[in-house]
C-alpha atoms as a PDB file:
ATOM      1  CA  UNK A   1     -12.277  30.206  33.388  1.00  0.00           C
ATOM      2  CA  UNK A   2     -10.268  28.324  30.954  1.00  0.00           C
ATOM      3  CA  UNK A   3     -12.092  27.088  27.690  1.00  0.00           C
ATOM      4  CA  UNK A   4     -10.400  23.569  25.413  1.00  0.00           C
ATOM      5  CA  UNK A   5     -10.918  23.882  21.799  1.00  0.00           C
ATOM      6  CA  UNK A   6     -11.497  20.678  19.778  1.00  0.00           C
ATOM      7  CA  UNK A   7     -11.051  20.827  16.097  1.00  0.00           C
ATOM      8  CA  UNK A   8     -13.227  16.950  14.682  1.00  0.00           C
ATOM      9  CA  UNK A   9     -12.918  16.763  11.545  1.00  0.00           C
ATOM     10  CA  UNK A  10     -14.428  14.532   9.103  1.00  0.00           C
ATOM     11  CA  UNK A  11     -13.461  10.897   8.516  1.00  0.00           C
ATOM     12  CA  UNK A  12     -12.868  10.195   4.629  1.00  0.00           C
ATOM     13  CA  UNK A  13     -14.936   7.289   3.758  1.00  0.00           C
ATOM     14  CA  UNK A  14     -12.980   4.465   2.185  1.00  0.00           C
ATOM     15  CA  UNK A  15     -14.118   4.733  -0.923  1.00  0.00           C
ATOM     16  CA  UNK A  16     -12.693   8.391  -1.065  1.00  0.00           C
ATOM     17  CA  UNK A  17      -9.474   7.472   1.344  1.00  0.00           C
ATOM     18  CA  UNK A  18      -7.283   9.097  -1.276  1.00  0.00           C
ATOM     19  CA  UNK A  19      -8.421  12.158  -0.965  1.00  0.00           C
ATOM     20  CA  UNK A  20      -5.945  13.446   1.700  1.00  0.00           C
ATOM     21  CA  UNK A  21      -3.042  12.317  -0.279  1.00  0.00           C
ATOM     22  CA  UNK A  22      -4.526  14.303  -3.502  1.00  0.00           C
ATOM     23  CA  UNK A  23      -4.774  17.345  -0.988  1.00  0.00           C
ATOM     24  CA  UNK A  24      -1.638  17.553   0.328  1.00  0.00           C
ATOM     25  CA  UNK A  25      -0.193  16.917  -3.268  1.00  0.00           C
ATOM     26  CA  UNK A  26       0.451  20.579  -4.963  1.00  0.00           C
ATOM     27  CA  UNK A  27      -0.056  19.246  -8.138  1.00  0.00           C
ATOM     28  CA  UNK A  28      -3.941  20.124  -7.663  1.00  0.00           C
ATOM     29  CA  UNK A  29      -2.568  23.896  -8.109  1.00  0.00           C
ATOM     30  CA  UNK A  30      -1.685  23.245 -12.018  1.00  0.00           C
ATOM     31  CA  UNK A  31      -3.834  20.087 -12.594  1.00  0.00           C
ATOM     32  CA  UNK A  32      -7.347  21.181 -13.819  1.00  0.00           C
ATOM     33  CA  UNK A  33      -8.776  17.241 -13.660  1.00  0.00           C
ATOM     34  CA  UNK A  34      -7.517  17.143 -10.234  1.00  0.00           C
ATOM     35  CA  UNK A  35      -8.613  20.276  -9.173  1.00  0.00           C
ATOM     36  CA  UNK A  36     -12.196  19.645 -10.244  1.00  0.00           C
ATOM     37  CA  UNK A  37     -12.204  17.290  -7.676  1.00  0.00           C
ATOM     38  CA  UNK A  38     -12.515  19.359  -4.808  1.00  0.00           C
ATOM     39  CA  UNK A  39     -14.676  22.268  -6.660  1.00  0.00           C
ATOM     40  CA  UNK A  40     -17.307  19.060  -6.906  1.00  0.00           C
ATOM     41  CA  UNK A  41     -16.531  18.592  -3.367  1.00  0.00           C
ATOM     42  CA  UNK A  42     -18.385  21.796  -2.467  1.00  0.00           C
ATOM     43  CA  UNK A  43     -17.612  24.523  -4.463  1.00  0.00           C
ATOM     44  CA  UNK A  44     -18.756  27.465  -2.638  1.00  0.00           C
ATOM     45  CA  UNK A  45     -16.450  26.075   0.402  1.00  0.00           C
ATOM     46  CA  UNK A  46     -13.911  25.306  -1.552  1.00  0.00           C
ATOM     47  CA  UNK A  47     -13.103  29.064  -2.715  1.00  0.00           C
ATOM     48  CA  UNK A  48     -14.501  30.061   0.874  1.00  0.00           C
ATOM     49  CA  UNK A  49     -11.351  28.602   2.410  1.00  0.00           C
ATOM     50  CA  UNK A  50      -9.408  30.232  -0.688  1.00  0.00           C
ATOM     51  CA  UNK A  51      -8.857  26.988  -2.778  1.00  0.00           C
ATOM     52  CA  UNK A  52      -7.378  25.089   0.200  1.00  0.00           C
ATOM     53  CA  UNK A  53      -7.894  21.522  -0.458  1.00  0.00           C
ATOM     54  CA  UNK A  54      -6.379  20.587   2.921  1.00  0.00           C
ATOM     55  CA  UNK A  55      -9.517  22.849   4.685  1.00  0.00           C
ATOM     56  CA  UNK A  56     -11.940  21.650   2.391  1.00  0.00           C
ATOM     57  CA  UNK A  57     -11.302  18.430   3.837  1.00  0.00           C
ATOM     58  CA  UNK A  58     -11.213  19.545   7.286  1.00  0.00           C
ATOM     59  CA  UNK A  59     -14.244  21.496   6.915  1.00  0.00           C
ATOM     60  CA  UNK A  60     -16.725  19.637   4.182  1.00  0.00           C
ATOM     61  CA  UNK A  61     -19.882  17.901   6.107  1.00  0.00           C
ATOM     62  CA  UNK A  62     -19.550  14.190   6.643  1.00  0.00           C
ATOM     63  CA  UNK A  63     -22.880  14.010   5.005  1.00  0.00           C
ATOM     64  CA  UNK A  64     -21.153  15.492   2.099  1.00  0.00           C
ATOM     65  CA  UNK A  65     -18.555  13.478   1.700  1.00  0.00           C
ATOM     66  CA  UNK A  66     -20.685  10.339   2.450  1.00  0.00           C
ATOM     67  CA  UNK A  67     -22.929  11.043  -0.439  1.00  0.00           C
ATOM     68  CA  UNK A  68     -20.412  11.578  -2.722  1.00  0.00           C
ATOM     69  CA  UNK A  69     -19.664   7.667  -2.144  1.00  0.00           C
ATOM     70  CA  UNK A  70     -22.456   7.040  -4.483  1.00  0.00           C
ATOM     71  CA  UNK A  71     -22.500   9.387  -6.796  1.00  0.00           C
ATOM     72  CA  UNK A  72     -21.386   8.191  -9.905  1.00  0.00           C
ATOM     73  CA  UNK A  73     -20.252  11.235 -11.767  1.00  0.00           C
ATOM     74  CA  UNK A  74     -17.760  12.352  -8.651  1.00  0.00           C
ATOM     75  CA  UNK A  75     -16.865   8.492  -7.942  1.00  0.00           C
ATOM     76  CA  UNK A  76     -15.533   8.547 -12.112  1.00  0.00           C
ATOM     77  CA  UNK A  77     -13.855  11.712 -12.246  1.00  0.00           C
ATOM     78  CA  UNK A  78     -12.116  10.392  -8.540  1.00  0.00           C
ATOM     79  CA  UNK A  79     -10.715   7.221  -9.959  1.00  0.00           C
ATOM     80  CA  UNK A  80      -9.487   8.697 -13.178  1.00  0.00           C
ATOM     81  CA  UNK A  81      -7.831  11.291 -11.445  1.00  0.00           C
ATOM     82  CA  UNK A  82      -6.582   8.795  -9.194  1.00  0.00           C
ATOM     83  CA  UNK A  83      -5.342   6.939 -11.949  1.00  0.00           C
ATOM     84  CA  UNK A  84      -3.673   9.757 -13.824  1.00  0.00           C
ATOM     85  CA  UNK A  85      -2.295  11.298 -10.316  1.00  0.00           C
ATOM     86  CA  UNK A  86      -0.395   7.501  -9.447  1.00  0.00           C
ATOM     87  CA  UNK A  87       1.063   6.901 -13.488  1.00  0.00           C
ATOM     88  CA  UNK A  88       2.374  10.686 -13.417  1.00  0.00           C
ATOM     89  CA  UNK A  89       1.245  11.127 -17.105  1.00  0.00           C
ATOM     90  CA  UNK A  90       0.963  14.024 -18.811  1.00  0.00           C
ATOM     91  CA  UNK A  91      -2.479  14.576 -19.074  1.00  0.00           C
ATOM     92  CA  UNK A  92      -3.622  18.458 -21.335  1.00  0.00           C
ATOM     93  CA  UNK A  93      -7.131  19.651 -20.766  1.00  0.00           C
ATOM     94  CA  UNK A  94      -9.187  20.599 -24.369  1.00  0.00           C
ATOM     95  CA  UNK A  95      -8.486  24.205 -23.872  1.00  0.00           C
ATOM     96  CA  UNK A  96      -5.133  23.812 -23.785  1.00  0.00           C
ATOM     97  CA  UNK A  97      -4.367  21.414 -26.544  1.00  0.00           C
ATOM     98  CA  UNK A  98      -6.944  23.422 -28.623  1.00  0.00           C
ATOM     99  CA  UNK A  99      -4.321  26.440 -27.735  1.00  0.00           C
ATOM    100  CA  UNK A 100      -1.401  24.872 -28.870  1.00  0.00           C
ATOM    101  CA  UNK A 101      -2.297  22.203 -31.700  1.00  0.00           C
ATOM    102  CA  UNK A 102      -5.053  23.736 -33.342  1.00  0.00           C
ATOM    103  CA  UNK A 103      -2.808  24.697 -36.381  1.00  0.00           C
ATOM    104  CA  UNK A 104      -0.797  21.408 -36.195  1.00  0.00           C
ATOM    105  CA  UNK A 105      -3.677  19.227 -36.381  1.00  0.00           C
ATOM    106  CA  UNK A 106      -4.095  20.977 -39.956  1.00  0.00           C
ATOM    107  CA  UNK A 107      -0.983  20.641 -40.873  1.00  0.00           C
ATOM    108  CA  UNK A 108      -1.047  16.460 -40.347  1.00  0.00           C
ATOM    109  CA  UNK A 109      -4.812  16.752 -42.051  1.00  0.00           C
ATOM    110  CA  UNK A 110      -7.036  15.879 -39.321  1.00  0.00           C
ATOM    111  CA  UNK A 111      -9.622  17.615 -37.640  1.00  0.00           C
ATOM    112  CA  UNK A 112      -9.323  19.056 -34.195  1.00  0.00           C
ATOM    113  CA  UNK A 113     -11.754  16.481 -32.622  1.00  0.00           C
ATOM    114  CA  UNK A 114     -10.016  13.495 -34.570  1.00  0.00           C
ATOM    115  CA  UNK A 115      -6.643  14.761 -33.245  1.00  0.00           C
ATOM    116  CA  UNK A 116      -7.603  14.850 -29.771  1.00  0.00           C
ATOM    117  CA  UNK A 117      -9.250  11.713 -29.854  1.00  0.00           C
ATOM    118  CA  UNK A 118      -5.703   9.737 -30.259  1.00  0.00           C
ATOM    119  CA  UNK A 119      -4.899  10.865 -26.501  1.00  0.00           C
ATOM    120  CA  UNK A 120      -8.761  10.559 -25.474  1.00  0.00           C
ATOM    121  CA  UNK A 121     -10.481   7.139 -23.624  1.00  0.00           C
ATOM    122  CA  UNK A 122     -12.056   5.320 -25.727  1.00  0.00           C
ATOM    123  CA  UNK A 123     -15.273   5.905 -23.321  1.00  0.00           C
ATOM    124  CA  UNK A 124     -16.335   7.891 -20.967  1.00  0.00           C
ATOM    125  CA  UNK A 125     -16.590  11.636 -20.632  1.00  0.00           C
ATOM    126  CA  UNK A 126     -13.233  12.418 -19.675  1.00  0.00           C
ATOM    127  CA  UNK A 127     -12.244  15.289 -21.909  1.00  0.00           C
ATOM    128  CA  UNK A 128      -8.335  15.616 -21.538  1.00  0.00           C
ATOM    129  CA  UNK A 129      -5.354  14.538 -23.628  1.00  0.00           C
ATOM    130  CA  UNK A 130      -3.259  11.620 -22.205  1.00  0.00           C
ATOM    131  CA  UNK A 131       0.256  11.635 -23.882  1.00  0.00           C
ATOM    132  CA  UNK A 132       0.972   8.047 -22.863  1.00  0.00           C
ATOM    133  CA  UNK A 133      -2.932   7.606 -24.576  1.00  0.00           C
ATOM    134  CA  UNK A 134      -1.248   9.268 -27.810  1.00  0.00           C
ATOM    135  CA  UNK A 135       1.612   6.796 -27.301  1.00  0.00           C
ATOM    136  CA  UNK A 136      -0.294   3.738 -27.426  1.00  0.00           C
ATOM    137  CA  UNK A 137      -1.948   4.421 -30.636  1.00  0.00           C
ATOM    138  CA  UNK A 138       0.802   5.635 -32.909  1.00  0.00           C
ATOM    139  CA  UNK A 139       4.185   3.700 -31.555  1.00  0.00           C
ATOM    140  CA  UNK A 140       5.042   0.547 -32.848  1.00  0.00           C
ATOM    141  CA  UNK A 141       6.262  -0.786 -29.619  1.00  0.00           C
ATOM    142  CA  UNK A 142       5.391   0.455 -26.192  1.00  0.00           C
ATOM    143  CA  UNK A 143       7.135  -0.684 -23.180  1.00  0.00           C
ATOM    144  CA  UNK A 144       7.459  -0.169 -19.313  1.00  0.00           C
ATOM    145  CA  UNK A 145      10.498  -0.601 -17.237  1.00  0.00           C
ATOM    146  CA  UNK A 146       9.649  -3.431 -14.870  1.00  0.00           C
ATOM    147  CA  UNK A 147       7.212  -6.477 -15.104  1.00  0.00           C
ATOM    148  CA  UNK A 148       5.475  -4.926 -12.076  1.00  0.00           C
ATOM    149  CA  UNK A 149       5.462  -1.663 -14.214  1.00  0.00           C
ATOM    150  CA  UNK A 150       4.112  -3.167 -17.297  1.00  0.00           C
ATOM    151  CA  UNK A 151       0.735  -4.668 -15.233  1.00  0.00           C
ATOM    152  CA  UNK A 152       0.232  -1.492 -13.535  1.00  0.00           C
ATOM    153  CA  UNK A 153       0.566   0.602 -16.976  1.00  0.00           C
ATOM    154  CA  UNK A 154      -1.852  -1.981 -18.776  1.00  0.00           C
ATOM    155  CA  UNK A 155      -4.436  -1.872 -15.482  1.00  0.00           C
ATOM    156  CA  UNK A 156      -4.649   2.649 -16.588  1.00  0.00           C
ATOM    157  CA  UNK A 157      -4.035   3.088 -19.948  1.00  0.00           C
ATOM    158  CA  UNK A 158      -6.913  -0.238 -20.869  1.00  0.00           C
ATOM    159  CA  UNK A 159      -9.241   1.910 -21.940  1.00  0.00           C
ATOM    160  CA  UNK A 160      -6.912   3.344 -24.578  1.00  0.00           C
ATOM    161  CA  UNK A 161      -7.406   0.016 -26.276  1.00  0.00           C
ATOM    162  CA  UNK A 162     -10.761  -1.143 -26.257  1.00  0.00           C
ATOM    163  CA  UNK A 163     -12.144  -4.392 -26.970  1.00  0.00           C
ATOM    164  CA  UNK A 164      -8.436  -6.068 -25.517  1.00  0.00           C
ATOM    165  CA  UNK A 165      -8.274  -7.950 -22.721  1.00  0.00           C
ATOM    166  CA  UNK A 166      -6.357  -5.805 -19.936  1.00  0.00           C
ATOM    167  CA  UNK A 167      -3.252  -8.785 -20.058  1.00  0.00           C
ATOM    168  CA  UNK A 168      -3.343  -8.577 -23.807  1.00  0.00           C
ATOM    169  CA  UNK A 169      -3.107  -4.584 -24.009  1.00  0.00           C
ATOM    170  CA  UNK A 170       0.170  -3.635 -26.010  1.00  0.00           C
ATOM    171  CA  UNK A 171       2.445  -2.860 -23.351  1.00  0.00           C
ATOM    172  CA  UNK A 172       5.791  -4.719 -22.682  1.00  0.00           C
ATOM    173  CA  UNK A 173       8.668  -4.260 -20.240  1.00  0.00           C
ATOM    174  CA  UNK A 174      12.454  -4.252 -20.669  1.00  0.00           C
ATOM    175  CA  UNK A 175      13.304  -6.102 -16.984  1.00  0.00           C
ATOM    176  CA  UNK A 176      12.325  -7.280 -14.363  1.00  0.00           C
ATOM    177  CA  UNK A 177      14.742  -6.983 -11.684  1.00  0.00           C
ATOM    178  CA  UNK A 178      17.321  -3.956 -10.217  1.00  0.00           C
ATOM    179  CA  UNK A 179      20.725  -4.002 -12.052  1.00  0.00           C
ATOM    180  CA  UNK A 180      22.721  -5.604  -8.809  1.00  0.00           C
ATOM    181  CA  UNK A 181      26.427  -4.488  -9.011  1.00  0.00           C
ATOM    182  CA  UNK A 182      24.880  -0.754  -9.620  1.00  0.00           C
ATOM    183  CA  UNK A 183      22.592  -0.761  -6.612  1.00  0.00           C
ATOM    184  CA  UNK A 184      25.060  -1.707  -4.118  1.00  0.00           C
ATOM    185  CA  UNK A 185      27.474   0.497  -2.664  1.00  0.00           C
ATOM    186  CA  UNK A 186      31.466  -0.181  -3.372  1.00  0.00           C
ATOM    187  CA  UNK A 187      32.113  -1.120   0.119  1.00  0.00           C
ATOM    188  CA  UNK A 188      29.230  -2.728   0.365  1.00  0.00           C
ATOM    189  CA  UNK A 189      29.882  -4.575  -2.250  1.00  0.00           C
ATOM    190  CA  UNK A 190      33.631  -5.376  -1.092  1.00  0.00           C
ATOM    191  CA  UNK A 191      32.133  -6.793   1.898  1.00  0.00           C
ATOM    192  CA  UNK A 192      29.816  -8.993   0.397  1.00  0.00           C
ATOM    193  CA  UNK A 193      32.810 -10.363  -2.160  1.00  0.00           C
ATOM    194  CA  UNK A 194      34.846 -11.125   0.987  1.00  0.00           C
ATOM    195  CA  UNK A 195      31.838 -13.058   2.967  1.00  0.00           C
ATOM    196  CA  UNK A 196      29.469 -14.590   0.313  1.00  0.00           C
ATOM    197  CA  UNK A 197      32.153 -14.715  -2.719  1.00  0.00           C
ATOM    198  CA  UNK A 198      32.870 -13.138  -5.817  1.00  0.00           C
ATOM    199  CA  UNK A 199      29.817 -14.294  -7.953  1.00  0.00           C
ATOM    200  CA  UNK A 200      27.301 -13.064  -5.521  1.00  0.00           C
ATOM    201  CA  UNK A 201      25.646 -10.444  -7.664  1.00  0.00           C
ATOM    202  CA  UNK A 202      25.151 -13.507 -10.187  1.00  0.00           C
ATOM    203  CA  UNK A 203      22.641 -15.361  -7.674  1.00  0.00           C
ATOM    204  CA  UNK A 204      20.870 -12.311  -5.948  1.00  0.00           C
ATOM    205  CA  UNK A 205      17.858 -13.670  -5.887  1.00  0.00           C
ATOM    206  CA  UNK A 206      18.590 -17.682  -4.572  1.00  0.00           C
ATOM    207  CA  UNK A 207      18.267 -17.514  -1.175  1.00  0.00           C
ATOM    208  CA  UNK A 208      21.186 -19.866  -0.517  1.00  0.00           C
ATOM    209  CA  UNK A 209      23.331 -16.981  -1.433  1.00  0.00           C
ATOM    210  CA  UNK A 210      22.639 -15.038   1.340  1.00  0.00           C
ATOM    211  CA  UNK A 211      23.420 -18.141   3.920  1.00  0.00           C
ATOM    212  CA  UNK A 212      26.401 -16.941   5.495  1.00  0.00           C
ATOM    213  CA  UNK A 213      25.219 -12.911   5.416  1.00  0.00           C
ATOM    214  CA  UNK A 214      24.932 -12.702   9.196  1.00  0.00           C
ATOM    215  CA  UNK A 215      28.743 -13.843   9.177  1.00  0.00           C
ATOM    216  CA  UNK A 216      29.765 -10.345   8.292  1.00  0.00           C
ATOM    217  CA  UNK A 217      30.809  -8.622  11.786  1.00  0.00           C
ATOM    218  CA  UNK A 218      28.755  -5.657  12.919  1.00  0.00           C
ATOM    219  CA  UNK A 219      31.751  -3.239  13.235  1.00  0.00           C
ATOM    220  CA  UNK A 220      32.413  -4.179   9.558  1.00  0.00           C
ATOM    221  CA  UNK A 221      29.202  -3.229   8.338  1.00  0.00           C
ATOM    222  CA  UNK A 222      28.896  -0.455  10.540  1.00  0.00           C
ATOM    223  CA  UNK A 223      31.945   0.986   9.397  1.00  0.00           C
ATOM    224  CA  UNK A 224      30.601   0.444   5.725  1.00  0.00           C
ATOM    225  CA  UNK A 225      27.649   2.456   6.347  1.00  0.00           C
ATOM    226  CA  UNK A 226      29.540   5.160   8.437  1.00  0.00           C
ATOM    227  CA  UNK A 227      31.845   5.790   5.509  1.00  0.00           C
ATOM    228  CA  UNK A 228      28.971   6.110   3.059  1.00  0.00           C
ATOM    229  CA  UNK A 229      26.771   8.502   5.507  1.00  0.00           C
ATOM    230  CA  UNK A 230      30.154  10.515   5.458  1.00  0.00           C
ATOM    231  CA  UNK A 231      30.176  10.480   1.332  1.00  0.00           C
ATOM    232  CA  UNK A 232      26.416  11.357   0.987  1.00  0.00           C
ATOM    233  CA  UNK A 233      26.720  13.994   3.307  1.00  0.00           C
ATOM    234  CA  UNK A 234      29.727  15.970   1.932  1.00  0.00           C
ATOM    235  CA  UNK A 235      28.362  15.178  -1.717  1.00  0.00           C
ATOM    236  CA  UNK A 236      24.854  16.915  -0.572  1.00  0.00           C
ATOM    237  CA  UNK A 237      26.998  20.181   1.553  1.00  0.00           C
ATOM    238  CA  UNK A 238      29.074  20.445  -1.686  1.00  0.00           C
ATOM    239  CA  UNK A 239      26.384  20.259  -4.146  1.00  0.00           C
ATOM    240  CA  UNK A 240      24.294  22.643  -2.490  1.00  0.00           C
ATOM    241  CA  UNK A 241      27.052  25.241  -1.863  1.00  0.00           C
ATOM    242  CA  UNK A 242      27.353  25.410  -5.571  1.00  0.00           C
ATOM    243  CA  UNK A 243      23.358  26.285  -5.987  1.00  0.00           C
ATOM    244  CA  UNK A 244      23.311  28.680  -3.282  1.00  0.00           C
ATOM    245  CA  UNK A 245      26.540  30.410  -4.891  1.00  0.00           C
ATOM    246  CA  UNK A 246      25.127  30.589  -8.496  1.00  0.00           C
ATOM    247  CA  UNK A 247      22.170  32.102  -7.324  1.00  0.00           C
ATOM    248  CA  UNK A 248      23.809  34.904  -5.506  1.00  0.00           C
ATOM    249  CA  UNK A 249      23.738  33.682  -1.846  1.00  0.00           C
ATOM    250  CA  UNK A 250      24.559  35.289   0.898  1.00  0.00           C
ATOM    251  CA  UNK A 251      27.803  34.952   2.846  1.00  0.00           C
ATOM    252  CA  UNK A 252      25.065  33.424   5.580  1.00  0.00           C
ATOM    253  CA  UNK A 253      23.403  30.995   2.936  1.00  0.00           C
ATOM    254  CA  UNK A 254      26.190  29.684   2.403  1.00  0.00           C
ATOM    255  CA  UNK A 255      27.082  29.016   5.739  1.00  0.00           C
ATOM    256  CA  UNK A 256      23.959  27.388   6.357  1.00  0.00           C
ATOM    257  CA  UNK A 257      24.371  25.235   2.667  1.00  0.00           C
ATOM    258  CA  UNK A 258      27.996  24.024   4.088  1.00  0.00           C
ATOM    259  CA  UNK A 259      26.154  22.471   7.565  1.00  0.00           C
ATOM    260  CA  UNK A 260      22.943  20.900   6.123  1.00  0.00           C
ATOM    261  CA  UNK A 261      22.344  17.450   7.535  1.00  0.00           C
ATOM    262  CA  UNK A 262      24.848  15.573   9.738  1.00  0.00           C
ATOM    263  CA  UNK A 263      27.064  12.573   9.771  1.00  0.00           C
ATOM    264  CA  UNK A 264      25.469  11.441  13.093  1.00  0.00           C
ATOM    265  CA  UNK A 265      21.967  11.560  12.092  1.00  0.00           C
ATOM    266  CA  UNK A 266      19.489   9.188   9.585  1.00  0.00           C
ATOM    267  CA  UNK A 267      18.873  10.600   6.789  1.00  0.00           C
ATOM    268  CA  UNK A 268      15.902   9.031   4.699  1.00  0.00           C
ATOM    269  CA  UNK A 269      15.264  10.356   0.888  1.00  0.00           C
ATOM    270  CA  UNK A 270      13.074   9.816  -2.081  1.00  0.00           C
ATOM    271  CA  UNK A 271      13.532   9.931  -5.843  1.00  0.00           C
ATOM    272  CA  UNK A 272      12.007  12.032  -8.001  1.00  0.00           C
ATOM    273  CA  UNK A 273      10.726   8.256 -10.279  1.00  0.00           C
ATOM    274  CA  UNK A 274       9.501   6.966  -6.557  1.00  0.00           C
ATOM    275  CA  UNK A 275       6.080   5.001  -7.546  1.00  0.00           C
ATOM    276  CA  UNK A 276       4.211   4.493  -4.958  1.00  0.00           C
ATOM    277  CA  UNK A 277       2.383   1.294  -5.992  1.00  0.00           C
ATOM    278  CA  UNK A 278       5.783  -0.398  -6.258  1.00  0.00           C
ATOM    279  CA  UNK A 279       7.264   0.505  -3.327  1.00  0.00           C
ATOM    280  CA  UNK A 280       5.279   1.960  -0.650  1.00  0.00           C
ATOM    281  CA  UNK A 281       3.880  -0.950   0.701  1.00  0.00           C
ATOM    282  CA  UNK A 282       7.162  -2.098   1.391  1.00  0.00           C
ATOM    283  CA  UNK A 283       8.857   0.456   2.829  1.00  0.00           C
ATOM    284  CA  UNK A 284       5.806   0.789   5.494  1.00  0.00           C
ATOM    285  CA  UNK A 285       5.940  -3.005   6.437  1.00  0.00           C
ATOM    286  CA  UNK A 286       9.726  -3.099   7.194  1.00  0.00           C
ATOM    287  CA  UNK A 287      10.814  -5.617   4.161  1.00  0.00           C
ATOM    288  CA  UNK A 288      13.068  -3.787   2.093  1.00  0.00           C
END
């Protein structure tokens, strides 16, 4: 007799549809906000399946998890979480600061409570430290990198200035663009001197400049990329040989470190300052 085993697992409501991308994130292992997500979950499953977020999901009731859409307390403590998990702050629980700045609230002559309140919402019941909170209230001038940046950064950090509008809250940005000549590759940017001119880079962003783009021949470009796959490649074999040897590698690691990735294959990689609300969106519809 031969049995098939079905795992169903629970659909994340909507209003929760973050919650697998919190789960498979490891910084719920060192995150105390974000782990209290899942312990409010269901706490006696979450240690059953050993503080697995990734099972909790798979194994928490759909009842659960449908309640939990309106329940106010969870819903908060999910979109500030949220919030701090997407601005990558650096966000301290009580404990912690009380650990470490205890004695150096003293020393500036405030209280522990008035101290932690700089980095602390202006409502709400949210307990932690926000550095960027701390930021807002004692710097001069605060500023994101891109315009995009700036709206996102005022949209999180509003509550750390009450009473002003969210386009009004004090933070600027320094640009508002990429910087062109240092995003494009030299032979990129050879080709694009010998088909669309010399002042290219000057009109990036007038469509009229890019008119006679499809004139550049195939092989040409092809080439251009080939020779650049080669360059990453070697740069990545070289780089990593030099790791594995400072940390006492094997004759066999470093083998393996001097064949890592290939010239004939696509290779797709993300920065560390990735932001996901910038970019994602684009890079899943096709129109980078």
């Amino acid at each position: 007799m031969r049995f098939q085993v079905f795992n169903v697992v629970p659909k994340i409501p909507e209003p929760l549809s973050r919650l697998r991308e919190l789960a498979f994130n490891l910084l719920w292992s060192w995150d105390e906000n974000l782990r209290d997500v899942f312990l409010r979950i269901d706490r006696e499953l979450f240690e059953r399946v050993g503080q697995d977020p990734v099972q909790l999901l798979a194994q928490v009731p759909q009842e659960r998890l449908e309640y939990l859409t309106v329940e106010d307390g969870f819903l908060t403590l999910y979109r500030n979480t949220l919030n701090h998990f997407q601005a990558g702050f650096d966000i301290f629980p009580r404990d912690l600061m009380a650990r470490y700045f205890s004695d150096y609230a003293q020393e500036v002559g405030l209280g522990f409570d008035q101290f932690l309140a700089l980095g602390h919402p202006a409502q709400g019941s949210d307990d932690s430290f926000n550095m960027a909170g701390l930021a807002i209230r004692t710097s001069a001038h605060v500023n994101a990198v891109s315009e995009l940046h700036g709206k996102v950064s005022r949209s999180i950090l509003s509550a750390y200035a009450p009473n002003v509008p969210e386009p009004e809250v004090p933070i600027g940005h320094v640009t508002n663009g990429a910087h062109t000549r240092s995003c494009v590759s030299r032979e990129v940017g050879l080709l694009f001197d010998c088909y669309l001119g010399g002042d290219w880079w000057k009109g990036a962003g007038d469509p009229d400049t890019w008119q006679n783009i499809d004139s550049i021949p195939d092989e040409e470009l092809w080439a251009s990329h080939s020779r650049q796959r080669e360059r990453l490649v070697s740069f990545t074999r070289r780089r990593l040989s030099e790791q594995v040897a400072r940390r006492g590698g094997t004759p066999r690691d470093l083998e393996k470190a001097r064949a890592v990735l290939s010239t004939r294959a696509l290779a797709i990689g993300r920065g560390e300052d990735y932001d996901d609300y910038a970019y994602q969106d684009q890079v899943e519809s096709d129109s980078l």
